[in-house]
N, C-alpha and C. Protein backbone atom coordinates (compact mmCIF):
# COMPACT_ATOMS: atom_id res chain seq x y z
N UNK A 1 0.84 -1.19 0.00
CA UNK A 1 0.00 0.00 0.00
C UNK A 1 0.88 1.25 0.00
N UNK A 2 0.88 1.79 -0.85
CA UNK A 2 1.61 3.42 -1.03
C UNK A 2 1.01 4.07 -0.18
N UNK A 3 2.13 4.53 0.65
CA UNK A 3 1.59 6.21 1.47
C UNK A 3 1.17 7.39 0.84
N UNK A 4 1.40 7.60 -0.63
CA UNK A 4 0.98 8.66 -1.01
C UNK A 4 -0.63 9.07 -1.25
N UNK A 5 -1.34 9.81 -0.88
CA UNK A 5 -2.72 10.38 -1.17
C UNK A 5 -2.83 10.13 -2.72
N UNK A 6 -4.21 9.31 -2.97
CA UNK A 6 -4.08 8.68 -4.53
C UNK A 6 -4.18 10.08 -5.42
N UNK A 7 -4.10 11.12 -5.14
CA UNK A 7 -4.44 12.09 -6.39
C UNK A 7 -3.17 12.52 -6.19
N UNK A 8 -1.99 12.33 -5.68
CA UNK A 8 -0.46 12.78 -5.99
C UNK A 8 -0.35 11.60 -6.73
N UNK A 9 -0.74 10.03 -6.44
CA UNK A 9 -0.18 9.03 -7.28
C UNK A 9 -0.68 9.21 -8.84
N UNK A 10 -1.72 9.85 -8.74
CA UNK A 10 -2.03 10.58 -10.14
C UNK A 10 -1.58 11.07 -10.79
N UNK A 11 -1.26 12.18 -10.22
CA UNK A 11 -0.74 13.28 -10.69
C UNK A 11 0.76 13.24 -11.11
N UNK A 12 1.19 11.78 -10.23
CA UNK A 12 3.02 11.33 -10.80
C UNK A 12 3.19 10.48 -11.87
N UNK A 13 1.48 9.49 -12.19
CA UNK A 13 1.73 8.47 -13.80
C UNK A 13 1.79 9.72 -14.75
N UNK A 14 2.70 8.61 -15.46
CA UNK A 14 2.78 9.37 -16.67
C UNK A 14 1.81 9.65 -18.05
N UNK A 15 1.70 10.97 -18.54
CA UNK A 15 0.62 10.92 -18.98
C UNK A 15 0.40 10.09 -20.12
N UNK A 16 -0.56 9.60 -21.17
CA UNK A 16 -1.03 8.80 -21.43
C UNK A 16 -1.34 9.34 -23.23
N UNK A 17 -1.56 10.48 -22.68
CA UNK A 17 -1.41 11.66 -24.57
C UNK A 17 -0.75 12.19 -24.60
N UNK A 18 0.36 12.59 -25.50
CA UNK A 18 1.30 13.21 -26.00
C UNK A 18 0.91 14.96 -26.18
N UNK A 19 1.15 15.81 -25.90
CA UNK A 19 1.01 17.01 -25.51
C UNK A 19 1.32 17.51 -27.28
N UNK A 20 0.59 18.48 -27.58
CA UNK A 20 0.69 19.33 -29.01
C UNK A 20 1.33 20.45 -28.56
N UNK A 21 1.79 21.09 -30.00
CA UNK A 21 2.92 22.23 -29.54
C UNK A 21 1.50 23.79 -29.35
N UNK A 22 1.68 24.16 -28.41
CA UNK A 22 1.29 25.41 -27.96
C UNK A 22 0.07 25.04 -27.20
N UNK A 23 -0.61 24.31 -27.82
CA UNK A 23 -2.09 23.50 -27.10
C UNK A 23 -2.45 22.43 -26.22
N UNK A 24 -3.36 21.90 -25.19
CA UNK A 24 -3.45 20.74 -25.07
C UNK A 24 -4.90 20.21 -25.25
N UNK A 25 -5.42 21.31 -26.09
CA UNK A 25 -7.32 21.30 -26.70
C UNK A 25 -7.03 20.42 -27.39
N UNK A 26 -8.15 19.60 -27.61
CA UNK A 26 -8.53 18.46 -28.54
C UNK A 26 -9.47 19.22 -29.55
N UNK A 27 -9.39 18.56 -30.85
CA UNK A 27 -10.08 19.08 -32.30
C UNK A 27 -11.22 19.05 -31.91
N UNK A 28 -12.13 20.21 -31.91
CA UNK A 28 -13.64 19.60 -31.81
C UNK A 28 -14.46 21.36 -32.32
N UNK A 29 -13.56 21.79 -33.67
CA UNK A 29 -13.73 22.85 -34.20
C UNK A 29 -15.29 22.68 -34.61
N UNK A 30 -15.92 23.89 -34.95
CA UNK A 30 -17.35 23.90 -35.63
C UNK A 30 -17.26 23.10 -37.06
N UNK A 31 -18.05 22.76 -37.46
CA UNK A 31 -17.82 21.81 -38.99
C UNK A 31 -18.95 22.41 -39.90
N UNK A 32 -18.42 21.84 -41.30
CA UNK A 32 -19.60 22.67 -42.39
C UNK A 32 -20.70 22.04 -41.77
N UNK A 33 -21.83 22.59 -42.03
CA UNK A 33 -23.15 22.71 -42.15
C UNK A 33 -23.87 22.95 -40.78
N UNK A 34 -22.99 23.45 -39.93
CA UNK A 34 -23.64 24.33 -38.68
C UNK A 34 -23.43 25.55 -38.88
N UNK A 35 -24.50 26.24 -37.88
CA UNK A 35 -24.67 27.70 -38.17
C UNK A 35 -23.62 27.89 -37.22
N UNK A 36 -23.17 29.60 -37.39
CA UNK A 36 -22.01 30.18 -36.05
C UNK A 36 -23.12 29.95 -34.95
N UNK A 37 -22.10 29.77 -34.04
CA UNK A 37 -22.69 29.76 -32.43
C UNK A 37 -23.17 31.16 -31.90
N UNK A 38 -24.19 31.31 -31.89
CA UNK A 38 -25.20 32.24 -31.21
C UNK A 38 -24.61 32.50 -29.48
N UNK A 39 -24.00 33.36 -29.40
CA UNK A 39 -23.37 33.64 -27.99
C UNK A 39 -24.04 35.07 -27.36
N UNK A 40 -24.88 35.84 -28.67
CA UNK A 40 -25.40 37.01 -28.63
C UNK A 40 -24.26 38.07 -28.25
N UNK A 41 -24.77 39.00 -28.26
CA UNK A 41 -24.15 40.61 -28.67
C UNK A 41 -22.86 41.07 -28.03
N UNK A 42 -21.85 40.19 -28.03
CA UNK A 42 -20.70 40.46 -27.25
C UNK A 42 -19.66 40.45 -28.02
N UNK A 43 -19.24 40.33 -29.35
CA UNK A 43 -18.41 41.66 -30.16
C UNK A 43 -18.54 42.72 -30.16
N UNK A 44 -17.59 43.61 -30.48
CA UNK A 44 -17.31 44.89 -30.20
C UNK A 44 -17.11 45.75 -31.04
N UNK A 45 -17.05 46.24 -31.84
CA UNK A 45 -17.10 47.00 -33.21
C UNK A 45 -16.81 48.42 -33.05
N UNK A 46 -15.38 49.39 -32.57
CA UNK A 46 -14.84 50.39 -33.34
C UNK A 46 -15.08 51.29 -31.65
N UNK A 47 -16.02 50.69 -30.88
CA UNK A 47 -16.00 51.46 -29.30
C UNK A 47 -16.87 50.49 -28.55
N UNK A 48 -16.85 50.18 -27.06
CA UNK A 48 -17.09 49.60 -26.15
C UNK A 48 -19.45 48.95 -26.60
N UNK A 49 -19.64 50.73 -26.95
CA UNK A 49 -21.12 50.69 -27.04
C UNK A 49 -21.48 49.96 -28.22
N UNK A 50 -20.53 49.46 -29.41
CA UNK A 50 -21.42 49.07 -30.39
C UNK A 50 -21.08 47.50 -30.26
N UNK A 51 -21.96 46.96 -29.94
CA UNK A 51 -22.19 45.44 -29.99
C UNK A 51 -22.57 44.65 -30.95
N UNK A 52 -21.90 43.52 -31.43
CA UNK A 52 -22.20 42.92 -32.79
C UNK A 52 -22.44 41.46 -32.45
N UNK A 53 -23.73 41.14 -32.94
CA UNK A 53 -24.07 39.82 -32.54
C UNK A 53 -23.82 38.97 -33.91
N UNK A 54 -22.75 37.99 -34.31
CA UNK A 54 -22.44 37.67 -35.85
C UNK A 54 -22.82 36.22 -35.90
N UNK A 55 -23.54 35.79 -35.31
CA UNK A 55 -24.50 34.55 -35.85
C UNK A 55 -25.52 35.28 -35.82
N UNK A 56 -26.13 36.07 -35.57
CA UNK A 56 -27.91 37.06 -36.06
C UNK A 56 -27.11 37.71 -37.39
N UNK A 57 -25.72 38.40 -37.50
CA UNK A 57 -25.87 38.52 -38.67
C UNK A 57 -25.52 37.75 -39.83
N UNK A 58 -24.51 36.92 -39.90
CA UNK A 58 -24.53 35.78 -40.32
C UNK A 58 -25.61 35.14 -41.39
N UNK A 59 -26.69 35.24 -40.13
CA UNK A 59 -27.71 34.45 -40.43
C UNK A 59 -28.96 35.58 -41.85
N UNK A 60 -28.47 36.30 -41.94
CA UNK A 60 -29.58 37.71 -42.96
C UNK A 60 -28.17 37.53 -43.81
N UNK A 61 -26.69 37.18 -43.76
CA UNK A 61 -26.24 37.50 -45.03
C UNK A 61 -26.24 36.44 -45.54
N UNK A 62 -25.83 36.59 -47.10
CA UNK A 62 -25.63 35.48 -48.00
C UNK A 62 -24.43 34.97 -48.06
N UNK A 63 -23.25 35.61 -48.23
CA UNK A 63 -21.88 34.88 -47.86
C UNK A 63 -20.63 35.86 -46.80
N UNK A 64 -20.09 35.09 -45.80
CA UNK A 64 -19.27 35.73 -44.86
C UNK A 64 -18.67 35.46 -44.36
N UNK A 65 -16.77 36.18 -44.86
CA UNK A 65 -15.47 35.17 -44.12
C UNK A 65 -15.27 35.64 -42.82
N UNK A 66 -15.47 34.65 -41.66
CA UNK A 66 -14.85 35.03 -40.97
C UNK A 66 -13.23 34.46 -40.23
N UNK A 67 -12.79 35.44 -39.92
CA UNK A 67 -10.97 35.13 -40.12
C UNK A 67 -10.95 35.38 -38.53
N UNK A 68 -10.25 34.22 -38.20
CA UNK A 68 -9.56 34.40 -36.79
C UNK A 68 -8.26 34.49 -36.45
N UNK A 69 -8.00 35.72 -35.56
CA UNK A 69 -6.46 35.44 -35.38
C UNK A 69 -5.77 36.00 -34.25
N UNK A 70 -4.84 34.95 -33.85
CA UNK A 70 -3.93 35.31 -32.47
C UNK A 70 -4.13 36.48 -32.00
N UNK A 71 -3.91 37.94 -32.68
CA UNK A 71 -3.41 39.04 -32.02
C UNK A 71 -3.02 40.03 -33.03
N UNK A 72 -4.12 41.50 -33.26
CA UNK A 72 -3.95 42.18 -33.81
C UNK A 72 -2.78 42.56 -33.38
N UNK A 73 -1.97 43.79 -34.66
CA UNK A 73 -0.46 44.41 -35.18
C UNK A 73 0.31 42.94 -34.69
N UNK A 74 0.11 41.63 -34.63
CA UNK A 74 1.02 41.00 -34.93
C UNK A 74 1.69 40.50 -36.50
N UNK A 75 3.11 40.24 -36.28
CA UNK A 75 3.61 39.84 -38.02
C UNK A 75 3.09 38.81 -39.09
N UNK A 76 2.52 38.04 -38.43
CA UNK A 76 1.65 37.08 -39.50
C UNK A 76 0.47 37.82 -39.71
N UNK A 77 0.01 38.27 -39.02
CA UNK A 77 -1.61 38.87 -39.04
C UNK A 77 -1.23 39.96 -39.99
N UNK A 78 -0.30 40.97 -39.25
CA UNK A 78 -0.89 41.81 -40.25
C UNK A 78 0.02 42.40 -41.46
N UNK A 79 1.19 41.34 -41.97
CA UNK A 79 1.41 41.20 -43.16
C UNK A 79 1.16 40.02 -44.32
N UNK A 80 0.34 39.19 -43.67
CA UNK A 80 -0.07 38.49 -44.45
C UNK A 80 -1.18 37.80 -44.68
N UNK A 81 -1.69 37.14 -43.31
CA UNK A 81 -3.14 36.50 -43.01
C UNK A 81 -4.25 37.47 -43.91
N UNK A 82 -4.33 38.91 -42.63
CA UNK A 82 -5.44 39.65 -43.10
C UNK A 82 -5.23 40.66 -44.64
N UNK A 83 -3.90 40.85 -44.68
CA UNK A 83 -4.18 41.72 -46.19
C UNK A 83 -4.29 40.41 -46.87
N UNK A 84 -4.15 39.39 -46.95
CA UNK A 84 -4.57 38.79 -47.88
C UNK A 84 -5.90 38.58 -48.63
N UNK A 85 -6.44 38.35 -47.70
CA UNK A 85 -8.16 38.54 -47.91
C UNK A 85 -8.62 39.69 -48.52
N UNK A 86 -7.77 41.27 -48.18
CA UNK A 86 -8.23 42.39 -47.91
C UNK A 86 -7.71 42.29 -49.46
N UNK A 87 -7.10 42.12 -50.13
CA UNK A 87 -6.62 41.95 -51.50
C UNK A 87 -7.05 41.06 -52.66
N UNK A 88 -7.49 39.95 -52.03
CA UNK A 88 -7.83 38.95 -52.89
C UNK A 88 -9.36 39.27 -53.70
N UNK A 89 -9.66 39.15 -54.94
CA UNK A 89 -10.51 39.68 -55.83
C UNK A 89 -11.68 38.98 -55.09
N UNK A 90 -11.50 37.71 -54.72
CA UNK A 90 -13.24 36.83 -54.50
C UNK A 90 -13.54 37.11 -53.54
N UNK A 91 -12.81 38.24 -52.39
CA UNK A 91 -13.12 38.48 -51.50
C UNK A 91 -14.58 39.45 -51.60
N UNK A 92 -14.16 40.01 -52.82
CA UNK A 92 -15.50 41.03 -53.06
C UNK A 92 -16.54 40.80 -53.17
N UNK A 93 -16.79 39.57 -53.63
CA UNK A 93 -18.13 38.29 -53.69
C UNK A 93 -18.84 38.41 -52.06
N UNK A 94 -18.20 38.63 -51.25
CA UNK A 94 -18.57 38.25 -49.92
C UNK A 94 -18.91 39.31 -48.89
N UNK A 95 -20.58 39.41 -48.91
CA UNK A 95 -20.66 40.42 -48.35
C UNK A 95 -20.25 41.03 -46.92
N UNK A 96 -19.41 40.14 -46.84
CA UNK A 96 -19.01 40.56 -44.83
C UNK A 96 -17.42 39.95 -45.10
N UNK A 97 -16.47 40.60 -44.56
CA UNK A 97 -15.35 40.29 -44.19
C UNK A 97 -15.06 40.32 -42.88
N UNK A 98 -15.03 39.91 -41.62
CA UNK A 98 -15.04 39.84 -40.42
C UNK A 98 -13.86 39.48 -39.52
N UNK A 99 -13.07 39.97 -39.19
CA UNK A 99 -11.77 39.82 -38.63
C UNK A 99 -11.95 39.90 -36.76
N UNK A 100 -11.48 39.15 -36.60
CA UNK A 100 -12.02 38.77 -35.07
C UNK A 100 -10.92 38.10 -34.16
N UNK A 101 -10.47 39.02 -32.81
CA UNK A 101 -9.28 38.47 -32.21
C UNK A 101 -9.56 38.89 -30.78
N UNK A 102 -9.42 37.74 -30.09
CA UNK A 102 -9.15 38.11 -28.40
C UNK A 102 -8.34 39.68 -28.30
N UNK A 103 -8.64 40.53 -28.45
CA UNK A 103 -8.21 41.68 -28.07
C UNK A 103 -8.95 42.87 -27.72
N UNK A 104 -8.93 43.88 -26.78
CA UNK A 104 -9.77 44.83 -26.91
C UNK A 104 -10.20 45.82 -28.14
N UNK A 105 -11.30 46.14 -28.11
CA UNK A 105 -12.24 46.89 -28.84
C UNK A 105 -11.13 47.90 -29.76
N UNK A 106 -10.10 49.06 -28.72
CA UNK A 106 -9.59 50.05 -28.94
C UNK A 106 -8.32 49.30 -29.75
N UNK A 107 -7.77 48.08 -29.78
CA UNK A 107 -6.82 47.93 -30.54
C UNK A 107 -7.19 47.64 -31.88
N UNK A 108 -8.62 46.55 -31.82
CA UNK A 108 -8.95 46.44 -32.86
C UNK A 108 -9.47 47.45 -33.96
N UNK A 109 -9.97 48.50 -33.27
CA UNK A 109 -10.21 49.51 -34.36
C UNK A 109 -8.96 50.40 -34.70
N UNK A 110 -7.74 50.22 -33.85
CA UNK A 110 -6.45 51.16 -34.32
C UNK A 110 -5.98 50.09 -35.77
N UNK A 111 -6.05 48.84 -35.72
CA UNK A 111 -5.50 47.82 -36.54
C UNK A 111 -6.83 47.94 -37.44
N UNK A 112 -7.96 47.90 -37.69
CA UNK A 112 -8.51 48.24 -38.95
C UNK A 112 -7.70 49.23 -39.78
N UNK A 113 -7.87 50.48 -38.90
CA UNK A 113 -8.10 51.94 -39.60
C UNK A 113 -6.30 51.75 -40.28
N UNK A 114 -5.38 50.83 -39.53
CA UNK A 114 -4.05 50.57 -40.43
C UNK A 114 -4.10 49.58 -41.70
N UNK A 115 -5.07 48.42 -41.57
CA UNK A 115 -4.93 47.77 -42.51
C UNK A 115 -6.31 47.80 -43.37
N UNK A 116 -7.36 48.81 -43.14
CA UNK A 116 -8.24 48.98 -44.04
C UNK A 116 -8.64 50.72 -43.97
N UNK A 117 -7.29 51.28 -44.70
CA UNK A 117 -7.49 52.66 -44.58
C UNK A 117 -7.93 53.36 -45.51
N UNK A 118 -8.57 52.67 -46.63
CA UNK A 118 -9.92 52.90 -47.82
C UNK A 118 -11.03 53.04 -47.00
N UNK A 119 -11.57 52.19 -46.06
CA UNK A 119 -12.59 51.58 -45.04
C UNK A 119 -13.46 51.08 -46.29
N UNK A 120 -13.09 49.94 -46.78
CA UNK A 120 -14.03 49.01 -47.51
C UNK A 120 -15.05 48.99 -46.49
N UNK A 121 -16.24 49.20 -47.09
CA UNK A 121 -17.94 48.75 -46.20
C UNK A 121 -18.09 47.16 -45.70
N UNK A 122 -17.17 46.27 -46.59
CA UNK A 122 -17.86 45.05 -46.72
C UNK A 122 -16.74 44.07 -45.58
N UNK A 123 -16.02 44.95 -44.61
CA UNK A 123 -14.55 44.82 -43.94
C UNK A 123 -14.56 45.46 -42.45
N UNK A 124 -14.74 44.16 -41.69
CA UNK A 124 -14.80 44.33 -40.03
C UNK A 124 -14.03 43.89 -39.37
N UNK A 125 -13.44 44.58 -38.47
CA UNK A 125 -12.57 44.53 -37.35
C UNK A 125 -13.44 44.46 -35.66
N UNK A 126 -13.50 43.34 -35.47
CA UNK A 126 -14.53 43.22 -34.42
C UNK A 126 -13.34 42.25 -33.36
N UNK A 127 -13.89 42.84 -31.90
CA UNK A 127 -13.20 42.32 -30.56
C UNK A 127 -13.71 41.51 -30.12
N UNK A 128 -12.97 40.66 -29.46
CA UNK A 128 -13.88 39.80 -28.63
C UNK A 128 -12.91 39.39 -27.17
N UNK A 129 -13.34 40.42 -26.78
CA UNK A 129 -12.34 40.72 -25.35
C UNK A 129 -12.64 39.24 -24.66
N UNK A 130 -13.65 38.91 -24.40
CA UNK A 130 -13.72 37.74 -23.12
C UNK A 130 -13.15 36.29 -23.94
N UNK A 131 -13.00 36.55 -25.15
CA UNK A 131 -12.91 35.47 -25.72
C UNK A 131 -14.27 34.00 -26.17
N UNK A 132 -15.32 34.75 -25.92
CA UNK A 132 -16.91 33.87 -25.88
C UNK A 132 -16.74 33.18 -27.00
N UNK A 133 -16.97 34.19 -28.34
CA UNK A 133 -17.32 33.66 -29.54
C UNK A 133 -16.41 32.94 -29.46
N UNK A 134 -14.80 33.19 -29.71
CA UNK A 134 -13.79 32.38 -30.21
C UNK A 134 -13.76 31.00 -29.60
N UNK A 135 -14.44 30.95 -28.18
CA UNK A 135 -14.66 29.90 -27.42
C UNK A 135 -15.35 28.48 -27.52
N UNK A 136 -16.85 29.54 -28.14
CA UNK A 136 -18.18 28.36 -28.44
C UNK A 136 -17.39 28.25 -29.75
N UNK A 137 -16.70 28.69 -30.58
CA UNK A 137 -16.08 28.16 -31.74
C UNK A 137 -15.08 26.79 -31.51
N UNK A 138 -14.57 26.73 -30.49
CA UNK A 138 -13.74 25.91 -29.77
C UNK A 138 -12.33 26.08 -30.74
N UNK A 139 -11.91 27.85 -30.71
CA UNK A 139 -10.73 28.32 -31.14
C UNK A 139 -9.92 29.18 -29.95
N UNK A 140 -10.05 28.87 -29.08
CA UNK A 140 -9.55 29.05 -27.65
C UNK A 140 -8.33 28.61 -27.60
N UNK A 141 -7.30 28.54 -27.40
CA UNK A 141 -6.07 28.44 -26.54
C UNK A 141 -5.00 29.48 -25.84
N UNK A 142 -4.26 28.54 -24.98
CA UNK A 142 -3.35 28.92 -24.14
C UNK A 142 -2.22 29.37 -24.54
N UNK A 143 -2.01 30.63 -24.64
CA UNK A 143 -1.44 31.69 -25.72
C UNK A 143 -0.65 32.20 -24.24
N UNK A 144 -0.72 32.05 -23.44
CA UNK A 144 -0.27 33.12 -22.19
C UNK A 144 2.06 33.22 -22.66
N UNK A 145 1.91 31.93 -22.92
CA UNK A 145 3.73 31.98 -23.35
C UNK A 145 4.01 32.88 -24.56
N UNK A 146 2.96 33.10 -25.09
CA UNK A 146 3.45 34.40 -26.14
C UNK A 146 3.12 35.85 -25.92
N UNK A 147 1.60 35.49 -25.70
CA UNK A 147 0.64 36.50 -25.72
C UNK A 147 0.35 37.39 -24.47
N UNK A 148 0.77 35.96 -23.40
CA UNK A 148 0.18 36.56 -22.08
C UNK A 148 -1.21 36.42 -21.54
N UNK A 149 -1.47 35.81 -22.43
CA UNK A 149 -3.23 35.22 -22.46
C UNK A 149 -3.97 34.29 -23.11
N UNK A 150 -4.85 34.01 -23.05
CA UNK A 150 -5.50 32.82 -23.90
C UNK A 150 -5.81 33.82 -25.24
N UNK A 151 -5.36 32.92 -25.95
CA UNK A 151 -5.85 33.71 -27.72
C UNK A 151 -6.75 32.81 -28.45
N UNK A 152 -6.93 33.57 -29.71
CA UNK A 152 -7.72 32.47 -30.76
C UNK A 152 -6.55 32.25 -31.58
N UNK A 153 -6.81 30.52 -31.96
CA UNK A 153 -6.12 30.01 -33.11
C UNK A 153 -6.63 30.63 -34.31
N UNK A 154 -5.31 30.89 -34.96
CA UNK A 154 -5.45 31.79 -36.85
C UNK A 154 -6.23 30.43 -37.64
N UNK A 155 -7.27 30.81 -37.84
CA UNK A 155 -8.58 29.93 -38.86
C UNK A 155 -8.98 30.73 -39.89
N UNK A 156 -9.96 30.57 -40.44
CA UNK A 156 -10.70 31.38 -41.49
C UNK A 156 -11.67 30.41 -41.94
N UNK A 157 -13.60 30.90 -41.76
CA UNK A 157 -14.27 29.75 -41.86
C UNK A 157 -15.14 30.52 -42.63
N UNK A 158 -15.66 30.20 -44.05
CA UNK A 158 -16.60 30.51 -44.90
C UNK A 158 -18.03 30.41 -44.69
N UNK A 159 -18.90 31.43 -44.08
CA UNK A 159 -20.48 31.13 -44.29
C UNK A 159 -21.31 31.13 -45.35
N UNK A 160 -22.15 30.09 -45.96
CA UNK A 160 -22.90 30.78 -47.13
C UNK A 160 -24.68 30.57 -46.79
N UNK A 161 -25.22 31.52 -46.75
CA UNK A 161 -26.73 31.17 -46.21
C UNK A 161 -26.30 30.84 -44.83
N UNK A 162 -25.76 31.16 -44.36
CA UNK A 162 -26.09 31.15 -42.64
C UNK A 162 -25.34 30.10 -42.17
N UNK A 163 -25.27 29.19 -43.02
CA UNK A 163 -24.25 28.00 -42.63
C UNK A 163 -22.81 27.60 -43.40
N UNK A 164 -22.13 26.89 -41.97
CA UNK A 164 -20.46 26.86 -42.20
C UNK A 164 -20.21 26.29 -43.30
N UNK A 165 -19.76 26.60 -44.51
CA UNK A 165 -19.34 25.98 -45.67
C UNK A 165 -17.79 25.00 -45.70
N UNK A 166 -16.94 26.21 -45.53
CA UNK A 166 -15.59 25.38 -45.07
C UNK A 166 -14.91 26.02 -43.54
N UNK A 167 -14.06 25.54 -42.96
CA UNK A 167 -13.53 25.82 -41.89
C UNK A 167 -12.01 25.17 -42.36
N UNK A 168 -10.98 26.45 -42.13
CA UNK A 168 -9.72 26.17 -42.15
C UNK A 168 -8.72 26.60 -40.93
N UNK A 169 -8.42 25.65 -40.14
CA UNK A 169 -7.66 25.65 -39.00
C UNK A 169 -6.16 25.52 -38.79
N UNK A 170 -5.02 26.25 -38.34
CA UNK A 170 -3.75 26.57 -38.79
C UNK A 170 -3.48 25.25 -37.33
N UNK A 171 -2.96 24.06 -37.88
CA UNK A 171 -2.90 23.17 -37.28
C UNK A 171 -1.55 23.32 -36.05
N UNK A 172 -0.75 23.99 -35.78
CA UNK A 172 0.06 24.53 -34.39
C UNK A 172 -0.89 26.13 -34.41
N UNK A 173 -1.82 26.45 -34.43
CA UNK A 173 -2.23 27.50 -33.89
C UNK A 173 -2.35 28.80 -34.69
N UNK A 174 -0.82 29.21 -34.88
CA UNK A 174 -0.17 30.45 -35.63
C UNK A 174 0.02 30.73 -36.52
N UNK A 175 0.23 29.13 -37.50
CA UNK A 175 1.00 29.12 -38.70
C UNK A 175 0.25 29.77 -39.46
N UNK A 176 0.68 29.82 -40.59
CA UNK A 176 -0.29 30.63 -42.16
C UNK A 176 -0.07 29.58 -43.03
N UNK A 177 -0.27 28.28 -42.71
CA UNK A 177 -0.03 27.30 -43.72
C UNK A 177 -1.55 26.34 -44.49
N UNK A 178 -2.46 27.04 -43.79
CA UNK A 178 -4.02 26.30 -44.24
C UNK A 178 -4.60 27.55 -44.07
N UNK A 179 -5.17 29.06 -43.61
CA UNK A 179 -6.02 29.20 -43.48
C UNK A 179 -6.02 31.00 -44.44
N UNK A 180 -4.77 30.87 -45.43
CA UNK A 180 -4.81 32.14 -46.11
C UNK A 180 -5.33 32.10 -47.47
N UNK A 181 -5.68 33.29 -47.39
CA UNK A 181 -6.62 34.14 -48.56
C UNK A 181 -6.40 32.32 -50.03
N UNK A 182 -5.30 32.45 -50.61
CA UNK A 182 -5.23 32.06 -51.86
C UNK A 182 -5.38 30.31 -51.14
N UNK A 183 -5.51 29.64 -50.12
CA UNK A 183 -5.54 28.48 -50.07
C UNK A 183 -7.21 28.43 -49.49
N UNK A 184 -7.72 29.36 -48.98
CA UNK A 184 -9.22 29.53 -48.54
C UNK A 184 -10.25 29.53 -50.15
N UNK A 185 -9.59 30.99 -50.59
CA UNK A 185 -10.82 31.06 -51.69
C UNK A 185 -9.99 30.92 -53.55
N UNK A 186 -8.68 30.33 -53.43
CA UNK A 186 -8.13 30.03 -54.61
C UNK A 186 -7.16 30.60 -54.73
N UNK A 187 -6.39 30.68 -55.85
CA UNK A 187 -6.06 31.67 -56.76
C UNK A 187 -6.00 32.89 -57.12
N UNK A 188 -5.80 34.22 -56.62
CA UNK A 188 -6.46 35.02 -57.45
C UNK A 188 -6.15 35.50 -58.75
């Protein structure tokens, strides 16, 4: 009989799954043919008061990318992820462009007004401070070794009629190796 209290003898086997680099979430992303998760009005759009609920809107448009990513003015984000989209011709097809990152309201609208300083209509920079949406998306992780906080994994998931068409997930989190402009919507 071991003297140790059985939840230290626990806590000393060895574990049993092999740990992923940055994560220890299991895949259990949204998939085509569900609608976005309805979390209601807790995006943030350009100041604290304007609230954006994007499964109600979602659901009235006809097609809408939405792009997730680590951490606005970061170097993947914002030399390549998001101008990509912001450049790519089929992007224009799509009446909502939606850019969405664990960060506050006030950064996200300083990082629009830098990387959409035309202000295309059809091109949103929306917060999601608590991290909800990115959550019920199950694009949540433990970002604190970079970020300092839990972030969203860089994705990009196509709506058409209200429901998920494709979903592309940057498989360590960060990378730009599945979820940019020319591997999302082609070619341009």
């Amino acid at each position: 009989m071991s003297l140790l209290h059985p939840l230290v003898r626990a806590a000393l086997r060895p574990a049993t799954t092999p740990l992923r680099a940055f994560s220890t979430t299991t895949t259990r992303f949204i998939k085509p043919g569900q609608p976005l998760p309805d979390v209601g009005a807790i995006l943030h759009e350009s100041s604290p008061g304007n609230k954006v609920n994007l499964a109600d809107e979602a659901s009235r448009l006809n097609k809408l990318i939405l792009i997730g990513v680590p951490a606005a003015f970061s170097p993947a984000c914002s030399a390549t992820h998001v101008p990509g989209f912001l450049a790519h011709p089929k992007a224009e097809e799509y009446d909502q462009v939606a850019v969405v990152s664990v960060n506050d309201v006030f950064v996200m609208k300083a990082w629009g007004d830098v990387l959409n300083p035309e202000g295309k209509e059809n091109v949103r920079f929306l917060a999601d401070p608590s991290g909800e949406l990115t959550k019920a998306l199950d694009m949540l992780w433990d970002g604190k070794a970079i970020f300092g906080n839990e972030r969203s994994k860089r994705y990009t998931i196509v709506v058409e009629g209200g429901k998920v068409k494709s979903v592309a997930v940057e498989p360590d989190n960060t990378g730009t190796s599945v979820s940019l402009a020319e591997n999302v919507l082609g070619k341009p």
